[in-house]
Protein backbone atom coordinates (compact mmCIF):
# COMPACT_ATOMS: atom_id res chain seq x y z
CA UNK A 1 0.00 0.00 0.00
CA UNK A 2 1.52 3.16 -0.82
CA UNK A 3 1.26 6.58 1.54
CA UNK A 4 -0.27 9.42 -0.10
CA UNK A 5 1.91 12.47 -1.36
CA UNK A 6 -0.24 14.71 0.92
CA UNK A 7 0.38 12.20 3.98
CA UNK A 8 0.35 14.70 7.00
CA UNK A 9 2.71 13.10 9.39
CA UNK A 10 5.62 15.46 10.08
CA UNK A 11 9.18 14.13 9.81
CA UNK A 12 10.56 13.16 12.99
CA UNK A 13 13.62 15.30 12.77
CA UNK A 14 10.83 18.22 13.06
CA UNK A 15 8.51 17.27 15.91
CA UNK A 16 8.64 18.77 19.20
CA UNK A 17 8.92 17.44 22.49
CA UNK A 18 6.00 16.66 24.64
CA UNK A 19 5.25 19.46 27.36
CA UNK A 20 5.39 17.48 29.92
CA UNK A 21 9.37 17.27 29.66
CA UNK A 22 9.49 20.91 29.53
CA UNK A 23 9.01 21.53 32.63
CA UNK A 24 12.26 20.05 34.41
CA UNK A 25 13.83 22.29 31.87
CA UNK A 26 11.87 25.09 32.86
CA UNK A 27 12.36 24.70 36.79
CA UNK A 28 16.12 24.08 36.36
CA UNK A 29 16.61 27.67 34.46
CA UNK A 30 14.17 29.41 36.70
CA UNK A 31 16.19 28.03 39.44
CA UNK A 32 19.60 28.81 37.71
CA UNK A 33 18.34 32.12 36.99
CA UNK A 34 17.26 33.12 40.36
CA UNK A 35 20.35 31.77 42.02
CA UNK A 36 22.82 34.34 40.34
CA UNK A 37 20.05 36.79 41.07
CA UNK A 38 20.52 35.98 44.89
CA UNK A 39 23.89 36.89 44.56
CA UNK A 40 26.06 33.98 43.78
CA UNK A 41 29.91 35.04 42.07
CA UNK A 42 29.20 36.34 38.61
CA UNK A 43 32.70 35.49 37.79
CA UNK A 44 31.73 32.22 37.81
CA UNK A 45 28.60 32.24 35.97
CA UNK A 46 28.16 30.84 32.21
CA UNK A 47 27.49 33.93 29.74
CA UNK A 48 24.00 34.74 29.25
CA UNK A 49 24.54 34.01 25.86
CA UNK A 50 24.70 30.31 27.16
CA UNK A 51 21.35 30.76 29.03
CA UNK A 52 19.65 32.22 26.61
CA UNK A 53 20.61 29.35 24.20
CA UNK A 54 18.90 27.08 26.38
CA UNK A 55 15.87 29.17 26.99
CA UNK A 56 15.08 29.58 23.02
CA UNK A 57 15.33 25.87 22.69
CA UNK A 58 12.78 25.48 25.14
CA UNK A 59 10.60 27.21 22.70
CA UNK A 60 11.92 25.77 19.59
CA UNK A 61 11.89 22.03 20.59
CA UNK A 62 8.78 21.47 23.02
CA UNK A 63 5.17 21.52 21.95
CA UNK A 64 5.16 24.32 25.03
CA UNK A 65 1.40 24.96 26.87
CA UNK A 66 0.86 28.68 27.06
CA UNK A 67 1.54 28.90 30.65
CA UNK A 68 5.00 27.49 29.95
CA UNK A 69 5.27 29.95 26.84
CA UNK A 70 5.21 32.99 29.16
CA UNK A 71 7.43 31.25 31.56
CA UNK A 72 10.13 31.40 28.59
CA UNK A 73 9.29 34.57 27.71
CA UNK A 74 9.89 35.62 31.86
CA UNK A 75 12.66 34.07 31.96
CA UNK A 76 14.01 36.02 28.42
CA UNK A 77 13.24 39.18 30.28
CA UNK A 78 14.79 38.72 33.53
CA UNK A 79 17.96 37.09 31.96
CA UNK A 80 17.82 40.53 29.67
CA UNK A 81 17.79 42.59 32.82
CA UNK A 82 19.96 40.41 34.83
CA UNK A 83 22.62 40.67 31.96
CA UNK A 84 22.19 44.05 31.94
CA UNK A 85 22.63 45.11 35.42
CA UNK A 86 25.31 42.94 35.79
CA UNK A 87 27.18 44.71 32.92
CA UNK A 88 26.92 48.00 34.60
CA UNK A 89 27.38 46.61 37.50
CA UNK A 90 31.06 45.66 35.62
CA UNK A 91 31.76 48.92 33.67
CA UNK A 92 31.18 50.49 37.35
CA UNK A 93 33.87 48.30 38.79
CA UNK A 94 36.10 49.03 35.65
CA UNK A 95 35.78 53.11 35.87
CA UNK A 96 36.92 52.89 39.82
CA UNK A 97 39.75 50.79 39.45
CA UNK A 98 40.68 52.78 36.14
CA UNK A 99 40.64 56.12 38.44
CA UNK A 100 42.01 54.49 40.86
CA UNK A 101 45.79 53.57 38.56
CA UNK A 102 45.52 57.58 37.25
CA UNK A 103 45.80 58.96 40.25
């Protein structure tokens, strides 16, 4: 018997995960994420170019519920701001020690 040209099964190199194994993903991050929030060494930290690898494939490999689509998109903002204020937070640091060594 031969499958139709219009089968509509998608190739399984393009399916997504089941939600349901989301959501260790999800806790892990959101419990990564709040942990260098609560003040743990940023030296230490991966780059939040790492974490916010691993929060897009959340979104691009699981078949995500919408309450677990706005978790990822949470988490995208508070890595954004977290990023961010540890930046400045950085370029602070760098401007006293560089006034510091000119005077």
């Amino acid at each position: 018997m031969k499958r139709s040209a219009n089968a509509t099964t998608v190739p399984a190199f393009r399916q997504r995960r089941p939600a349901q194994l989301a959501e260790r993903e999800l806790l892990h991050l959101e419990m990564i994420l709040s942990s260098v929030v609560e003040g743990n060494s940023a030296s230490d930290r991966l780059p939040a170019s790492y974490w916010d690898m691993r929060i897009s494939q959340l979104d691009a490999e699981y078949d995500l519920v919408p309450s677990q689509s706005q978790r990822v998109a949470s988490l995208q903002r508070k890595l954004a701001l977290l990023d961010n204020a540890l930046a400045t937070a950085a370029d602070a640091q760098e401007g006293q020690q560089n006034r510091r060594v000119a005077a």
